[in-house]
Structure formats: structure tokens, C-alpha cells
N, C-alpha and C. Protein backbone atom coordinates (compact mmCIF):
# COMPACT_ATOMS: atom_id res chain seq x y z
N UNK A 1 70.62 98.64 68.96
CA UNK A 1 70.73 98.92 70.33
C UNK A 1 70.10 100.25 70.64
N UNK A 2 69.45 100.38 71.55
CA UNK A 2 68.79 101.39 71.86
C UNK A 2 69.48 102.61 72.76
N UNK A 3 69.52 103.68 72.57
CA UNK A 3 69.85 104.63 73.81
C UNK A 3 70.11 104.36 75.07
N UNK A 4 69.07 103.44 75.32
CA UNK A 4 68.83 102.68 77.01
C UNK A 4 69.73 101.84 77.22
N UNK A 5 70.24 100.76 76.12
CA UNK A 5 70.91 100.09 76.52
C UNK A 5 72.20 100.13 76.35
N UNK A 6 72.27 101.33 75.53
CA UNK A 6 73.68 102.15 75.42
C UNK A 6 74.24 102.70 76.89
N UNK A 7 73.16 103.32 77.33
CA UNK A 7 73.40 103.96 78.42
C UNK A 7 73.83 102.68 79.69
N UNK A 8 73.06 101.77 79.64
CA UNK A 8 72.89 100.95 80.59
C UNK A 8 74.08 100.06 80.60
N UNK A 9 74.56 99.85 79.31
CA UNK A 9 75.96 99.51 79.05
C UNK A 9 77.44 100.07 79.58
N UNK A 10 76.81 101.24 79.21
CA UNK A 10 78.00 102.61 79.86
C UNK A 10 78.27 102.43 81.62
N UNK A 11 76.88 102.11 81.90
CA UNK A 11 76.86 102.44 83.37
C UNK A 11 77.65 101.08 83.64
N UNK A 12 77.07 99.92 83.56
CA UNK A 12 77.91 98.64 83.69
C UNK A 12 79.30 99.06 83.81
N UNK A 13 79.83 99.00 82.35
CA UNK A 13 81.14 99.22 82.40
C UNK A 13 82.05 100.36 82.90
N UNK A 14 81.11 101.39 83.39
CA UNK A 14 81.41 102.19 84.65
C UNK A 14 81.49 101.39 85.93
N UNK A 15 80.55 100.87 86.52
CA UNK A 15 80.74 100.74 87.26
C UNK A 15 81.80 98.89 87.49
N UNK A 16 82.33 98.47 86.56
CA UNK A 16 83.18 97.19 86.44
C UNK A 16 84.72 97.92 86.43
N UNK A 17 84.63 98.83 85.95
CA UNK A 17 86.17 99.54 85.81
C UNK A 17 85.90 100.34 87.44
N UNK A 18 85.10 100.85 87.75
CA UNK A 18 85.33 101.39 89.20
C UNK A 18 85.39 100.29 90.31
N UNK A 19 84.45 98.75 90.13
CA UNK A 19 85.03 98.11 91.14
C UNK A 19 86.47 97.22 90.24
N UNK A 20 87.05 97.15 89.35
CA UNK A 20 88.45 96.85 89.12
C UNK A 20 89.33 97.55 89.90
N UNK A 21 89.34 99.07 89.70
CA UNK A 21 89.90 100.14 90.13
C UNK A 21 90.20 100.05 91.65
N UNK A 22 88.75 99.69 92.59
CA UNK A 22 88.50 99.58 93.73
C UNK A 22 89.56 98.50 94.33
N UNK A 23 89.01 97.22 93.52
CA UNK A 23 89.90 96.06 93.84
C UNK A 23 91.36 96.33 93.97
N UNK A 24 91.69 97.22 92.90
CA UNK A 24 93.98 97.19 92.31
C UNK A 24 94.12 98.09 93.96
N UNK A 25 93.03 99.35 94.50
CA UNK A 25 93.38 99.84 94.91
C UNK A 25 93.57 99.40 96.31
N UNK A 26 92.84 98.64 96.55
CA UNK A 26 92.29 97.83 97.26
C UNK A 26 93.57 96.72 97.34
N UNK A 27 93.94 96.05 96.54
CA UNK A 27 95.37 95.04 96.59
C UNK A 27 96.59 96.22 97.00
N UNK A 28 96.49 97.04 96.43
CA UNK A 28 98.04 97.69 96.48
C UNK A 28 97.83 98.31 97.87
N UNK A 29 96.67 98.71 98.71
CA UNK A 29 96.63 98.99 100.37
C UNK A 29 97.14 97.68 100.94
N UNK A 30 96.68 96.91 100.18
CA UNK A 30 96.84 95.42 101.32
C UNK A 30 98.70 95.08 101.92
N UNK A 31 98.93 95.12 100.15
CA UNK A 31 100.38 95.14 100.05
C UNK A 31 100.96 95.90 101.43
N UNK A 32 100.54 96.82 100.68
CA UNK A 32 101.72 98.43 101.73
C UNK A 32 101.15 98.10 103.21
N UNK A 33 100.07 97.47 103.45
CA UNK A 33 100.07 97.37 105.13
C UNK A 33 100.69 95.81 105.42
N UNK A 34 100.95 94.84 104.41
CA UNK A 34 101.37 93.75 104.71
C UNK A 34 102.87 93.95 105.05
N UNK A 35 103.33 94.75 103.96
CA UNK A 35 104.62 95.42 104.56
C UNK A 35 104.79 96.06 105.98
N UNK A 36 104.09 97.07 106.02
CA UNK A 36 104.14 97.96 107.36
C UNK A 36 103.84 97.12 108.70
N UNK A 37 103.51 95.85 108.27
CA UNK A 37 103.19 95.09 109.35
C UNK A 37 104.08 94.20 110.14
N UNK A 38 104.96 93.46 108.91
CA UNK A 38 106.09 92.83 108.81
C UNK A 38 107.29 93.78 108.96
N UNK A 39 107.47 94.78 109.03
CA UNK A 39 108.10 95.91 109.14
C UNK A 39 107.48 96.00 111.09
N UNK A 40 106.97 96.04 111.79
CA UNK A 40 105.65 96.36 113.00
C UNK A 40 106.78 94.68 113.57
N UNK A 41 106.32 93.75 113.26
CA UNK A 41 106.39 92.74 113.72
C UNK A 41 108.09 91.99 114.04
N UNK A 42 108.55 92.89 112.59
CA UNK A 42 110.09 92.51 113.14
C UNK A 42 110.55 93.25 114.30
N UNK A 43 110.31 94.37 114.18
CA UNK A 43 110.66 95.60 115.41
C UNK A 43 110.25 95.03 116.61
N UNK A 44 109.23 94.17 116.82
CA UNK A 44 108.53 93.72 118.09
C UNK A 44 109.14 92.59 118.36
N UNK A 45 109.88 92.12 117.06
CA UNK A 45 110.45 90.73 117.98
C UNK A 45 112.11 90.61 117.90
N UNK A 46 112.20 91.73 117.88
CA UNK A 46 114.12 92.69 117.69
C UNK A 46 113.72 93.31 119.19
N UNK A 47 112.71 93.81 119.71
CA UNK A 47 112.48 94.50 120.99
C UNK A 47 112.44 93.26 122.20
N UNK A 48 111.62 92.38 121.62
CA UNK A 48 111.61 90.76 122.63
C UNK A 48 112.86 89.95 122.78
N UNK A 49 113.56 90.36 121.70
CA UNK A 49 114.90 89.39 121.78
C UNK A 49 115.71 90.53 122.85
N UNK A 50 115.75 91.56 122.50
CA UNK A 50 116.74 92.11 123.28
C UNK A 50 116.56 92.00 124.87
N UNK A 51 114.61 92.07 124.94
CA UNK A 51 114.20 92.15 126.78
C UNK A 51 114.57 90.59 126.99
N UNK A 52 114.40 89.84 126.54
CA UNK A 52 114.96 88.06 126.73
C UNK A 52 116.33 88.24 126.99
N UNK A 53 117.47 88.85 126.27
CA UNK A 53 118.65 88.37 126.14
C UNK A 53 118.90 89.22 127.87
N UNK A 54 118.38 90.34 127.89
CA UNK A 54 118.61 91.23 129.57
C UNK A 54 117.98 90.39 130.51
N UNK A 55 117.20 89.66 130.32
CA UNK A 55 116.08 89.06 131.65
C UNK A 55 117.04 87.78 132.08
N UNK A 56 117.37 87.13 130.70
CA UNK A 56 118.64 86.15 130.75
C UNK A 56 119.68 86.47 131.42
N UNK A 57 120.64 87.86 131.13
CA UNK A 57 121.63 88.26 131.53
C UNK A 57 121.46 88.69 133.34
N UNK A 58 120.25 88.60 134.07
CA UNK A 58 119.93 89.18 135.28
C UNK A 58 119.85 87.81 135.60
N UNK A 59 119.11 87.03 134.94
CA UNK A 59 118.95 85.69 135.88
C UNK A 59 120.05 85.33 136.16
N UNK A 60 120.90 84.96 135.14
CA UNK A 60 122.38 84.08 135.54
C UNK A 60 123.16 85.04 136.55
N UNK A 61 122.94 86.63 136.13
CA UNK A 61 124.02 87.21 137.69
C UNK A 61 123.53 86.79 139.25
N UNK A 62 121.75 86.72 138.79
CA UNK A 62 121.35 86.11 140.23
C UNK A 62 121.49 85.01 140.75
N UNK A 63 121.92 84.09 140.23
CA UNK A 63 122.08 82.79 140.09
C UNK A 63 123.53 82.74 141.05
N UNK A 64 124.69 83.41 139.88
CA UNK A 64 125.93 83.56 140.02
C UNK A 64 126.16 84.29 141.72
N UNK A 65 125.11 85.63 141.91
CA UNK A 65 125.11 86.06 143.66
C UNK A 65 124.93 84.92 144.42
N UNK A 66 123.83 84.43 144.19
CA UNK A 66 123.29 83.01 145.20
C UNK A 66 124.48 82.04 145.46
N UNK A 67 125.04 81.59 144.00
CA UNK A 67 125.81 80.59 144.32
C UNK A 67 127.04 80.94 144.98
N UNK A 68 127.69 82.56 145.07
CA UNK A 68 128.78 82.85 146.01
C UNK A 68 128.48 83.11 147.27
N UNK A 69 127.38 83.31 147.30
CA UNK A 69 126.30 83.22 148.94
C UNK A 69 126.36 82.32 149.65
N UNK A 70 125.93 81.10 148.74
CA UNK A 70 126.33 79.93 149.09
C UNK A 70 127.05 79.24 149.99
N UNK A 71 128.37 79.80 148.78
CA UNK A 71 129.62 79.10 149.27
C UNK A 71 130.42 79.70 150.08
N UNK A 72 129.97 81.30 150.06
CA UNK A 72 130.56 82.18 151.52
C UNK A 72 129.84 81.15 152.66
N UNK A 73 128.53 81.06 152.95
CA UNK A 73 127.71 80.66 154.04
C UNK A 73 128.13 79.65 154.48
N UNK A 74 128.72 78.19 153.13
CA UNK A 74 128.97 77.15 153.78
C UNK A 74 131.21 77.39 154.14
N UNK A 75 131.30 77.72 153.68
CA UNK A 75 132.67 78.20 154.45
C UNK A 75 132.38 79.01 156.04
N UNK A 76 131.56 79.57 155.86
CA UNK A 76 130.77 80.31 157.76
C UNK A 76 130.94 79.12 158.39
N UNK A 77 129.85 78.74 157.95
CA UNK A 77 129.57 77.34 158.83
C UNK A 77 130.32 76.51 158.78
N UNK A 78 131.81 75.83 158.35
CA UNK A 78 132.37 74.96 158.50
C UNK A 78 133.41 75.60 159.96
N UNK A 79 133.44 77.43 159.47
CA UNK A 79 134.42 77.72 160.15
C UNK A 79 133.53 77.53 161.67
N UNK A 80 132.15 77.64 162.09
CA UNK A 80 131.99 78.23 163.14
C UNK A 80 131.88 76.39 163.82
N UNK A 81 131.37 75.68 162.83
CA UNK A 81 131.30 74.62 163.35
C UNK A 81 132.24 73.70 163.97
N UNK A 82 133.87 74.28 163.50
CA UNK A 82 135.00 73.92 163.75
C UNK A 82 135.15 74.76 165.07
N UNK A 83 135.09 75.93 165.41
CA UNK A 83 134.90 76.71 166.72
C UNK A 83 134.01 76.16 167.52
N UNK A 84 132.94 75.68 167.64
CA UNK A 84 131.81 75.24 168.04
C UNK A 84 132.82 73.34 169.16
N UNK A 85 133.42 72.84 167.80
CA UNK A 85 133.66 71.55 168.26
C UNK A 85 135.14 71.79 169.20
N UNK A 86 136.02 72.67 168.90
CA UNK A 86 137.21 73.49 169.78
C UNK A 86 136.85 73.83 171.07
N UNK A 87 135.47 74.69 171.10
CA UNK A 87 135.21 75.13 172.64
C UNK A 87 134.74 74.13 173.10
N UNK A 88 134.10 72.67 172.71
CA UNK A 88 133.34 71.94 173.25
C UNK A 88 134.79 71.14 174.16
N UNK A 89 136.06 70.93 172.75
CA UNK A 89 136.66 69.94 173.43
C UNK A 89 137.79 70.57 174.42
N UNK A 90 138.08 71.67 174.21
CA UNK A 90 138.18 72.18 175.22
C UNK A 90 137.56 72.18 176.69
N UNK A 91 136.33 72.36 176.48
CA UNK A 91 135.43 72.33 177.66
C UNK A 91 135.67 70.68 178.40
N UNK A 92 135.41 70.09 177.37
CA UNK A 92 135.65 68.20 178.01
C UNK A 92 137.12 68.33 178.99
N UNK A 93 137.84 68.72 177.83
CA UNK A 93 139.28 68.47 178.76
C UNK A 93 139.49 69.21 180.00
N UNK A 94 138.83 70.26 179.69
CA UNK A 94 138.78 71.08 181.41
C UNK A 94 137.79 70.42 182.47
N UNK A 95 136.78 70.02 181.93
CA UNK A 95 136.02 69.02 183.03
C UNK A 95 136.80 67.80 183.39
N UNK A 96 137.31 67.25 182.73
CA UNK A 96 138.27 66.21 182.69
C UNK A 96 139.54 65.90 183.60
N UNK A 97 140.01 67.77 183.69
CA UNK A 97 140.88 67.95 184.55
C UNK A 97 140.75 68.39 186.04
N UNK A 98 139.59 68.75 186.35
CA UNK A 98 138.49 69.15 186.94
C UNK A 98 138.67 67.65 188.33
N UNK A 99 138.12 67.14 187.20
CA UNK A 99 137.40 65.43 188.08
C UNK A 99 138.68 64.88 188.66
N UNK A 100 139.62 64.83 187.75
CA UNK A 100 141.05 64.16 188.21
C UNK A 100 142.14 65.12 189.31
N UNK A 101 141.40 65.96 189.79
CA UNK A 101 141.79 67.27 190.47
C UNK A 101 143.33 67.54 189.78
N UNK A 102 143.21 67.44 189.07
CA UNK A 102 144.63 67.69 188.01
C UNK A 102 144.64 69.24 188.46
N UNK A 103 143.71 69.60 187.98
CA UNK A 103 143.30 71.26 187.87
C UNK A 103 142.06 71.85 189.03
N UNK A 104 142.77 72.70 189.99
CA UNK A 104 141.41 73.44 190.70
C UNK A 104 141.43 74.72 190.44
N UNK A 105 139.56 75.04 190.72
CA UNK A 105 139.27 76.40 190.06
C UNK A 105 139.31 76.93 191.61
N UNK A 106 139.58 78.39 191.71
CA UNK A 106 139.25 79.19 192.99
C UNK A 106 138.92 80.50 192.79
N UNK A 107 138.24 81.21 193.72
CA UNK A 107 138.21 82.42 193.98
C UNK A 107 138.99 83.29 195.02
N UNK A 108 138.75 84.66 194.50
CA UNK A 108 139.35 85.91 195.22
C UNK A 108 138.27 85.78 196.18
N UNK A 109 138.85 86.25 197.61
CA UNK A 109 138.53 86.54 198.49
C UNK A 109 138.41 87.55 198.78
N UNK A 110 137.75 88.44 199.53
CA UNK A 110 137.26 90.00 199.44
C UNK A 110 138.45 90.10 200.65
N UNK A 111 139.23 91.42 200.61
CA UNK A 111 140.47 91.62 201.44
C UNK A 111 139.27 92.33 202.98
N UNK A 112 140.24 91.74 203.93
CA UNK A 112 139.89 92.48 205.43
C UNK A 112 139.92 94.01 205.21
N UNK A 113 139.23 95.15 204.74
CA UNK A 113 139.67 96.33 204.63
C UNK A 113 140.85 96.68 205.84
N UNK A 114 140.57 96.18 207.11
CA UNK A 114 141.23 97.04 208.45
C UNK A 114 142.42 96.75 207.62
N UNK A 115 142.91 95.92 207.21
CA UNK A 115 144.45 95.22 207.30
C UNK A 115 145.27 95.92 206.29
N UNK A 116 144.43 96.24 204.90
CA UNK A 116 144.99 97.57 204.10
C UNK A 116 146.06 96.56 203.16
N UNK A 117 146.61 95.65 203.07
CA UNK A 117 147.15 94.83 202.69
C UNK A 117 147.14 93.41 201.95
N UNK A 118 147.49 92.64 201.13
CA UNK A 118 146.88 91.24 200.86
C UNK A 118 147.72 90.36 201.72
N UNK A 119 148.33 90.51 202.36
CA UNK A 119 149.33 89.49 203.26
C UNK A 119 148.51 88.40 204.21
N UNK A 120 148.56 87.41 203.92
CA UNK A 120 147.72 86.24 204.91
C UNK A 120 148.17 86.49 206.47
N UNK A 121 146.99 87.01 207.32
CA UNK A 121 146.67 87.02 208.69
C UNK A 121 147.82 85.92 209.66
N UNK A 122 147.46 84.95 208.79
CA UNK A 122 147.93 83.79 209.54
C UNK A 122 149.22 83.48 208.69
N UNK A 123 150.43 83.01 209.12
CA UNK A 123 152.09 82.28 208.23
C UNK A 123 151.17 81.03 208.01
N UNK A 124 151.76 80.39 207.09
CA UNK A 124 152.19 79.65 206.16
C UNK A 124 153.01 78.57 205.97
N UNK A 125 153.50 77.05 206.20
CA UNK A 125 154.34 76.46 206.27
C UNK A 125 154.85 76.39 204.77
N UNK A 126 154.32 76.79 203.82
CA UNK A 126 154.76 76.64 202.43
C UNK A 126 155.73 78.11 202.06
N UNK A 127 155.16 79.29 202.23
CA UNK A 127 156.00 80.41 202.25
C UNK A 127 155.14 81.68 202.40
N UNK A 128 155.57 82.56 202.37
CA UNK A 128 155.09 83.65 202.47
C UNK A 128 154.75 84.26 200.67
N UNK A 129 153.43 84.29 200.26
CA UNK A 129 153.65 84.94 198.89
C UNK A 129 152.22 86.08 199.14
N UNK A 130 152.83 87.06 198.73
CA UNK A 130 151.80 88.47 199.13
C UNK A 130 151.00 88.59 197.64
N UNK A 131 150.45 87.98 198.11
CA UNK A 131 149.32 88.20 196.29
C UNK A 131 148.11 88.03 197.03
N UNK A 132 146.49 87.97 196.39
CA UNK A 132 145.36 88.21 196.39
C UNK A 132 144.96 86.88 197.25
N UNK A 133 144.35 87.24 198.27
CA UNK A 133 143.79 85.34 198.89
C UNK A 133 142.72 84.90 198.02
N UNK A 134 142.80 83.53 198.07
CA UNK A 134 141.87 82.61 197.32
C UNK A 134 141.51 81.33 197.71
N UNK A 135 140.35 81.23 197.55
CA UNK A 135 139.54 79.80 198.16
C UNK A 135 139.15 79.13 197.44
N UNK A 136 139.78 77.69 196.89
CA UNK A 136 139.30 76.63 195.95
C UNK A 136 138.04 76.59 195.82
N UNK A 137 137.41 76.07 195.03
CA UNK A 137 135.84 75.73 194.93
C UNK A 137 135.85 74.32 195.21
N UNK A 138 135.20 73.90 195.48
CA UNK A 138 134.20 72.10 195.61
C UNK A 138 134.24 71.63 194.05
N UNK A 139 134.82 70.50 193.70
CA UNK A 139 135.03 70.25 191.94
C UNK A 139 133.34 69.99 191.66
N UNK A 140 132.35 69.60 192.70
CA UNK A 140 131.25 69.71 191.97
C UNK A 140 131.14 71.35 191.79
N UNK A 141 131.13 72.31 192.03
CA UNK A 141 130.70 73.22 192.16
C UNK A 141 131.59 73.68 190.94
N UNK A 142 132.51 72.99 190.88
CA UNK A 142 133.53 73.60 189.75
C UNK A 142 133.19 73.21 187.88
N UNK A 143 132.66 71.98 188.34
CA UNK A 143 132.12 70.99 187.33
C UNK A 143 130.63 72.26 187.03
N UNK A 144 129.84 72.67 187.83
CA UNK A 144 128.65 73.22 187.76
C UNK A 144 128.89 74.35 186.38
N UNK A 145 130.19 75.38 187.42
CA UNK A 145 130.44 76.55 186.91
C UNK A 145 131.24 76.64 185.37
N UNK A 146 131.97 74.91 185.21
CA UNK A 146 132.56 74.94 183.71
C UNK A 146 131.09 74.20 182.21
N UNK A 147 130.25 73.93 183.42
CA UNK A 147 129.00 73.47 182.60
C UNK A 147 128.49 74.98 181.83
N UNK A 148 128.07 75.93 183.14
CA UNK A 148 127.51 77.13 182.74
C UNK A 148 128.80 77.40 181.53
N UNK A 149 129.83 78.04 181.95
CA UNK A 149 130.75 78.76 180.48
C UNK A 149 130.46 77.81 179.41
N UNK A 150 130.73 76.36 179.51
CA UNK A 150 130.22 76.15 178.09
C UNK A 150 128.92 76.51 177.60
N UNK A 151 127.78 76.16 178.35
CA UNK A 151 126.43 76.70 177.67
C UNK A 151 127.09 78.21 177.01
N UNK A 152 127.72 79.07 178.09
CA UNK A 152 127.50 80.16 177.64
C UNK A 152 128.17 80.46 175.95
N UNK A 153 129.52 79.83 176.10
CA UNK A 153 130.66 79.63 175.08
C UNK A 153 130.00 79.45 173.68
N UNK A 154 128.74 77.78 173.79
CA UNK A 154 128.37 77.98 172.75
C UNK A 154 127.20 78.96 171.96
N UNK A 155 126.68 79.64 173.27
CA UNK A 155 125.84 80.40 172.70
C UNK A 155 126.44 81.99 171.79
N UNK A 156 127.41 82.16 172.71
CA UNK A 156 128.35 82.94 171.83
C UNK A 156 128.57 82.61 170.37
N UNK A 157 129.31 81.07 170.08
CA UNK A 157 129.55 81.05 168.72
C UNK A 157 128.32 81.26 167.82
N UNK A 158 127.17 80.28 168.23
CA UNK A 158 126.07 80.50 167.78
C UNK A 158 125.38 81.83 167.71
N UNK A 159 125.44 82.69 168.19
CA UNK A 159 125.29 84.31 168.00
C UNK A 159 126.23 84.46 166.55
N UNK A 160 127.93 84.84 166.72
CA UNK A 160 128.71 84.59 166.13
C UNK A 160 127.73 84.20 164.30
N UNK A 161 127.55 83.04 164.67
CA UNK A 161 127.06 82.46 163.43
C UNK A 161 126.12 82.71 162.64
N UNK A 162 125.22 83.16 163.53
CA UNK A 162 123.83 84.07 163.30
C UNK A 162 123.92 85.29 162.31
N UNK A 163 125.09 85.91 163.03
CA UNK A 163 125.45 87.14 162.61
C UNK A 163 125.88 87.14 161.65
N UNK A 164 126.54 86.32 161.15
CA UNK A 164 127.47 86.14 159.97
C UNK A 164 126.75 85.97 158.87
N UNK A 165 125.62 84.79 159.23
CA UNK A 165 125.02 84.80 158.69
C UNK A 165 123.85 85.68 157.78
N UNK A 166 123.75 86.36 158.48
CA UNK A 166 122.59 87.85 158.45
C UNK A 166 123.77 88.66 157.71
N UNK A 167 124.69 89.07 157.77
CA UNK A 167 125.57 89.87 157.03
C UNK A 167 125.85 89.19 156.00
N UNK A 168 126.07 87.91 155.54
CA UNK A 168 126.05 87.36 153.95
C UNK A 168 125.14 87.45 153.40
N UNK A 169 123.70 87.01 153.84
CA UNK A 169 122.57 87.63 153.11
C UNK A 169 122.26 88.60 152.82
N UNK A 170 122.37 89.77 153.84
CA UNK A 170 121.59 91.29 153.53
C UNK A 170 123.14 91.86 152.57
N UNK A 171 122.08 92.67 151.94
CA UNK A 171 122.94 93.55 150.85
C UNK A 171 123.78 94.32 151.81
């Protein structure tokens, strides 16, 4: 064997032990980041479980608000709707009584200032009663004016309901 190929030998097996060397060193990085990774990856999904288990725990309280929202709103509405059908039948039976002149509506009469008094000008074959004068209405006219209070009656509840409504929703 010659010098040369002594040498050339040397270098080989220099350079077979430096890429061995390269390689172990090279496996044992791999290792330690396969670790550090799996180590990386549990932490990330120990961090996901916990934002899941909170995102979970918010949904169902929102869920749980809605559904007492709910059931406040539909208790509103049974109550107003029960008010709603009260003033109506109310209203019937007063028209009712209305038509059958069961019942007449009247007004105050504006007093004579000169007279300083409510005492009727004129006697009375029924009696003398010193209270406020008053003039029946016409039952159409009476029928007119118990039409208007109901419109008005139900617009009230329906306000009423509105409102209630708007206060169960808003925070």
C-alpha cells in the first residue's frame, strides 16, 4: 500500500466516522425536538380543551338566558292577552247594556255661573237632589264613545305589552 492510499484511506475513514458522528448527532437532535414537540403539542391541546370546555360553558348559560326569556315573555303574553280579552269583554257587556238602555252614559253640564250654585233652575217631580246637572247622551252617540275607549283600552294594553316586552329583552 502506498502512502497515497494510506492517506486516502485515512481520509475515507475520516470522513465515514464524521458523517456517522453527523448522523448519531443528527438522530439524537431529532429525538430531543420530537420530544419538545410532543411536549408543544400537548400544551396546545390542554390550552384547546380548556377554551372548548369555557366556549361550552357560555353557550349553555346563553341558551339557559334565552330559555328563561322565553318563558318570562310567554307568561307576558298570556298575562296581557288575558287583559286584552277582560277589557274586550267588558267592553261587549257595556255596549250590550248600552243598546238595552239597561245603562245610560251622561254628561256634566257647565253650571250657570250667575246662579253660584248646582241646584236645578227648574223643581222636579222626582225630588230635589243638589248635585252636578247632567245630560244623557243619544245611545248611538254612547255606542260611538264606548267604541273609542275600547280602541283606546286596547291600545293601552298593547303599549303595556310592548313594554314589557322591551324590558325582558334588554339587559
Amino acid at each position: 500500500m502506498t502512502p497515497m492510499q494510506k492517506l486516502a484511506g485515512l481520509v475515507v475513514l475520516i470522513l465515514v466516522l464524521m458523517a456517522a458522528a453527523a448522523g448519531a448527532t443528527w438522530q439524537v437532535q431529532g429525538l430531543r425536538m420530537d420530544e419538545k414537540l410532543a411536549k408543544q403539542s400537548a400544551a396546545h391541546q390542554k390550552a384547546l380543551d380548556a377554551i372548548t370546555s369555557e366556549a361550552w360553558r357560555q353557550q349553555q348559560a346563553e341558551q339557559d338566558k334565552r330559555l328563561a326569556t322565553e318563558q318570562q315573555l310567554a307568561v307576558l303574553d298570556q298575562q296581557h292577552t288575558k287583559e286584552l280579552s277582560d277589557a274586550q269583554r267588558n267592553q261587549a257587556i257595556l255596549r250590550d247594556r248600552l243598546a238595552t238602555a239597561d245603562v245610560r252614559l251622561s254628561v256634566l253640564l257647565a253650571e250657570d255661573p250667575a246662579s253660584g250654585c248646582n241646584v236645578p233652575s227648574t223643581p222636579s217631580a222626582v225630588g230635589v237632589v243638589h248635585a252636578a246637572r247632567r245630560a244623557q247622551l243619544d245611545p248611538a252617540h254612547a255606542q260611538r264613545i264606548i267604541g273609542i275607549t275600547d280602541a283606546g283600552d286596547q291600545g293601552l294594553i298593547a303599549l303595556r305589552a310592548c313594554q314589557a316586552y322591551v324590558r325582558a329583552i334588554a339587559p
